[in-house]
C-alpha atoms as a PDB file:
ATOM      1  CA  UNK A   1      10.285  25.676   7.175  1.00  0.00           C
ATOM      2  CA  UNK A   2      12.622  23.042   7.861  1.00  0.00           C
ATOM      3  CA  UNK A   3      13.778  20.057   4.953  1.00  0.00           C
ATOM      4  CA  UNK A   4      12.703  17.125   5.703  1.00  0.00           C
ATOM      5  CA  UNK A   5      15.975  14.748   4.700  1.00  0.00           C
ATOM      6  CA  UNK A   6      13.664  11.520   3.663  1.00  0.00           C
ATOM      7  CA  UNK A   7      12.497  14.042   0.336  1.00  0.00           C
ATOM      8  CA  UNK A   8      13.976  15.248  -3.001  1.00  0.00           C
ATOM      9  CA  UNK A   9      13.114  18.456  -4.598  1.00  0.00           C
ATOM     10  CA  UNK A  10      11.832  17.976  -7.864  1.00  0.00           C
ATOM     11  CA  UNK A  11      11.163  21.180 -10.183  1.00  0.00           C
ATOM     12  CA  UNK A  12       7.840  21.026 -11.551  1.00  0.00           C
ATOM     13  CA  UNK A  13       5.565  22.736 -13.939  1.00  0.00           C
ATOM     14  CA  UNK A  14       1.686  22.071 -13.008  1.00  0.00           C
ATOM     15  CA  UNK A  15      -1.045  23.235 -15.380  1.00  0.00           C
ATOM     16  CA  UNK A  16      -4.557  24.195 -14.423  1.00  0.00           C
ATOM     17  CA  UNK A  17      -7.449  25.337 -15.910  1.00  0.00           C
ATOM     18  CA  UNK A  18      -6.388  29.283 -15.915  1.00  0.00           C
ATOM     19  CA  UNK A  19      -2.703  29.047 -14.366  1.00  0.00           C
ATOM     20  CA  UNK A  20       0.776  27.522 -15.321  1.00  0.00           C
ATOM     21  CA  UNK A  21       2.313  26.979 -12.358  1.00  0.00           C
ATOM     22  CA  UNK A  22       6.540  26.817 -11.847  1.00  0.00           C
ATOM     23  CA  UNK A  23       7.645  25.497  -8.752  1.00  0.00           C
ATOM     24  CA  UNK A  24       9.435  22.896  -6.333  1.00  0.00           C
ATOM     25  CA  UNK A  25       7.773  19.805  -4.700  1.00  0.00           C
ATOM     26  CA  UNK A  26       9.247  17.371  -2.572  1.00  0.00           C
ATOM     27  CA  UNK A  27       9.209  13.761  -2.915  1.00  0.00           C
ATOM     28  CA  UNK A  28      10.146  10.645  -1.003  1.00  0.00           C
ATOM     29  CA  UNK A  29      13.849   9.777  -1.778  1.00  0.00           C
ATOM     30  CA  UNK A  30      12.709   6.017  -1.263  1.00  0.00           C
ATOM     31  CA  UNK A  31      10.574   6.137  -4.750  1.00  0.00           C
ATOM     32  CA  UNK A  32      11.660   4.773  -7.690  1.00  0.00           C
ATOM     33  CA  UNK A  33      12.632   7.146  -9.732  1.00  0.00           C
ATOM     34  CA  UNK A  34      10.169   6.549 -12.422  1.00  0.00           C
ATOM     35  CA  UNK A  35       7.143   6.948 -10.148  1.00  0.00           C
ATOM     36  CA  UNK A  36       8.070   9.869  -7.806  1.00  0.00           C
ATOM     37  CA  UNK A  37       5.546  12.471  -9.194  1.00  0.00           C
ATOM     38  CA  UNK A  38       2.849   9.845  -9.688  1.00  0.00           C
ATOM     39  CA  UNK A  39       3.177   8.114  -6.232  1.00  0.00           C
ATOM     40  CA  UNK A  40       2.583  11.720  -4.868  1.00  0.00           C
ATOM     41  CA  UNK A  41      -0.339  12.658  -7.575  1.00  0.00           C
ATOM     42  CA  UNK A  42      -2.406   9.364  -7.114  1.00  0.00           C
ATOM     43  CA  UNK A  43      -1.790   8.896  -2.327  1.00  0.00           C
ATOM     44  CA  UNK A  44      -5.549   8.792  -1.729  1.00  0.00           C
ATOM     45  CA  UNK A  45      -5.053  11.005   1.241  1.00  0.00           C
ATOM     46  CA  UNK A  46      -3.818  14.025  -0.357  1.00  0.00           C
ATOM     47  CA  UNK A  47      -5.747  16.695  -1.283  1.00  0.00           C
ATOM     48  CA  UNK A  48      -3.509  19.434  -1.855  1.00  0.00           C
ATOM     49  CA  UNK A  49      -0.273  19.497  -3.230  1.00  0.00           C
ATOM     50  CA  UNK A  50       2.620  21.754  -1.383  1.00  0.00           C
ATOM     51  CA  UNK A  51       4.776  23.594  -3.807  1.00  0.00           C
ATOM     52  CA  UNK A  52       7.657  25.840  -2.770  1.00  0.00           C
ATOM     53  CA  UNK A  53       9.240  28.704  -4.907  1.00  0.00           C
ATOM     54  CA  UNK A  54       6.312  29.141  -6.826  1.00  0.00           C
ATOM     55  CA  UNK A  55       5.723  31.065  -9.852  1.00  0.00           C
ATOM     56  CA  UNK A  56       1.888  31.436 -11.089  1.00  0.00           C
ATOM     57  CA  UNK A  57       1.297  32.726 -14.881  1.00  0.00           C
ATOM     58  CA  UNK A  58      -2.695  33.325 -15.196  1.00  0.00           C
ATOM     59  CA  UNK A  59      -3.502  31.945 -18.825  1.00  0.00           C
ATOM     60  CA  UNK A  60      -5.842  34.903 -19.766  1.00  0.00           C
ATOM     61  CA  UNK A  61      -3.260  37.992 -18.729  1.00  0.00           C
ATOM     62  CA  UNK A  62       0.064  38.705 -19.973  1.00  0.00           C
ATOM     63  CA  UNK A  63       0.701  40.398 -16.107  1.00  0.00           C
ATOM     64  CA  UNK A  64       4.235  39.304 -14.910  1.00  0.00           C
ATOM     65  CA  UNK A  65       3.924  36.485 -12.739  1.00  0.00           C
ATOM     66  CA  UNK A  66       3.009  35.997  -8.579  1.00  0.00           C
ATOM     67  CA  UNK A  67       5.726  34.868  -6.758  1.00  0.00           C
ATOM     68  CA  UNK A  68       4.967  33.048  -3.231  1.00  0.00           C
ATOM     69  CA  UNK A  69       7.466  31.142  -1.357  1.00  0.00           C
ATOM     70  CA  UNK A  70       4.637  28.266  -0.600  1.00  0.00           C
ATOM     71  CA  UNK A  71       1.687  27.087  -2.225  1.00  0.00           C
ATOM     72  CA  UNK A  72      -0.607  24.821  -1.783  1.00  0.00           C
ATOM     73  CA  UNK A  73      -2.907  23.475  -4.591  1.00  0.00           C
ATOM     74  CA  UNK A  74      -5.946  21.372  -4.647  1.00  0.00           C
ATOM     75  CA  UNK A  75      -5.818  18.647  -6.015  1.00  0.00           C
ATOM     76  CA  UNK A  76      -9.029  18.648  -7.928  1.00  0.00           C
ATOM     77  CA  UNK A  77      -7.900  21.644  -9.941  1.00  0.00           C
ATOM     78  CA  UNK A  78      -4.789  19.788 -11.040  1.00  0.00           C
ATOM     79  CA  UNK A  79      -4.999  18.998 -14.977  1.00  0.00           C
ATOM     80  CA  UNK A  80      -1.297  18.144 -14.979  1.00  0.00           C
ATOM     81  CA  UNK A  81       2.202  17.870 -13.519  1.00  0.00           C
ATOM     82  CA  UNK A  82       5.980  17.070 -15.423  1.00  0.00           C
ATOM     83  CA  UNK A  83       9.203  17.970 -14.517  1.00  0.00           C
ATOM     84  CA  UNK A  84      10.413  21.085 -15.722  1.00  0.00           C
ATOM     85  CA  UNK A  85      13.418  18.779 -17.037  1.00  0.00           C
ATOM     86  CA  UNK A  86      10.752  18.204 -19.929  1.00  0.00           C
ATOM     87  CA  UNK A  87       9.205  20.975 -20.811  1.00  0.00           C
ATOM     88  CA  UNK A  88       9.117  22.471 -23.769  1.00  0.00           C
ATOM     89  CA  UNK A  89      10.729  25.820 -24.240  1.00  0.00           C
ATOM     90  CA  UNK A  90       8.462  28.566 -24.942  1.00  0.00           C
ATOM     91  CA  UNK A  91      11.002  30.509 -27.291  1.00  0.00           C
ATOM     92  CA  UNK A  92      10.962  28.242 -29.385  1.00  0.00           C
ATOM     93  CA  UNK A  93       7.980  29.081 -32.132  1.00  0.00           C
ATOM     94  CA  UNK A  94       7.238  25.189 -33.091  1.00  0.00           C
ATOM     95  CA  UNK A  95       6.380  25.091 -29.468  1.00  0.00           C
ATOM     96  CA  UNK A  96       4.584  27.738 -29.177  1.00  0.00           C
ATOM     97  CA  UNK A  97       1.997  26.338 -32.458  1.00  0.00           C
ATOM     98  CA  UNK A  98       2.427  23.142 -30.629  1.00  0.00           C
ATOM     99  CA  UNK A  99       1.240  24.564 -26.943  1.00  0.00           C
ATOM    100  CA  UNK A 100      -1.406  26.882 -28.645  1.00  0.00           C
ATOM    101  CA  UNK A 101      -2.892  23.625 -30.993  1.00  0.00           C
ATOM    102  CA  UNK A 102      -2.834  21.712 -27.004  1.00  0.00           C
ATOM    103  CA  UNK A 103      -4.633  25.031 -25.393  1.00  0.00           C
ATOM    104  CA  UNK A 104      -7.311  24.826 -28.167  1.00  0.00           C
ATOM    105  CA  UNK A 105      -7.782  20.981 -28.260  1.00  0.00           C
ATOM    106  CA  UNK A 106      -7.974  20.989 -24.198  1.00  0.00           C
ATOM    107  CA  UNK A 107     -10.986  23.435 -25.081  1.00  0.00           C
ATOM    108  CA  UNK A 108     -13.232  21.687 -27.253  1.00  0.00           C
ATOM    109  CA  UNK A 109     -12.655  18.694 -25.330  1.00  0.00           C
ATOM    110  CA  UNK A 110     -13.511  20.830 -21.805  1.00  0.00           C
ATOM    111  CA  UNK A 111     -16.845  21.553 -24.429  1.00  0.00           C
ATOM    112  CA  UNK A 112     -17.579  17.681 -25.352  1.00  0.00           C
ATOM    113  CA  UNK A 113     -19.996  15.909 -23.048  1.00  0.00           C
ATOM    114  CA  UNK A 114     -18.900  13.143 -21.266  1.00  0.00           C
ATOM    115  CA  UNK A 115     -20.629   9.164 -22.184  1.00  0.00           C
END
């Protein structure tokens, strides 16, 4: 697969529904900084999102994770995306209260009917 020189990698961490997903997408080097990963989350004609180096950690199985060199991801199944630059570290055991408080909020909300 050949670069494409108009794009910067940005390492990512996407979260779905029963994955966390490490990996490496590829934005416009024209963006504004600020906006690169939304610009790319909210283009009207994408439906799947291409991730390179990818690492996929199933929420409901300790089993080491799949490696694949490409992915790509519906959109629809996205719940989130942030740079790996901010993510929390998991050895630390605040975060870990922290991300299991988030895991159990996100499901009583998933539970809640909508207005």
């Amino acid at each position: 697969m050949s670069k494409n020189v108009d794009t910067i990698p940005i390492e990512v961490i996407i979260l779905t529904a029963e994955h966390d997903i490490k990996g490496t997408v590829h934005v416009s080097k024209y963006t504004d900084t600020n906006r690169e990963l939304t610009d790319l989350l909210n283009d009207k004609e994408r439906r799947f999102l291409a991730v390179t180096n990818v690492e996929i950690y199933s929420k409901n199985s300790n089993q080491p994770p799949r490696r694949y060199n490409f992915l790509e991801i519906h959109m629809d199944y996205v719940l989130m995306v942030h740079p790996t630059s901010q993510a929390l570290f998991r050895e630390n055991p605040k975060a870990q209260e922290d991300i299991a408080r988030f895991r159990e909020l996100r499901a009583k909300l998933s539970q809640t009917k909508p207005f």
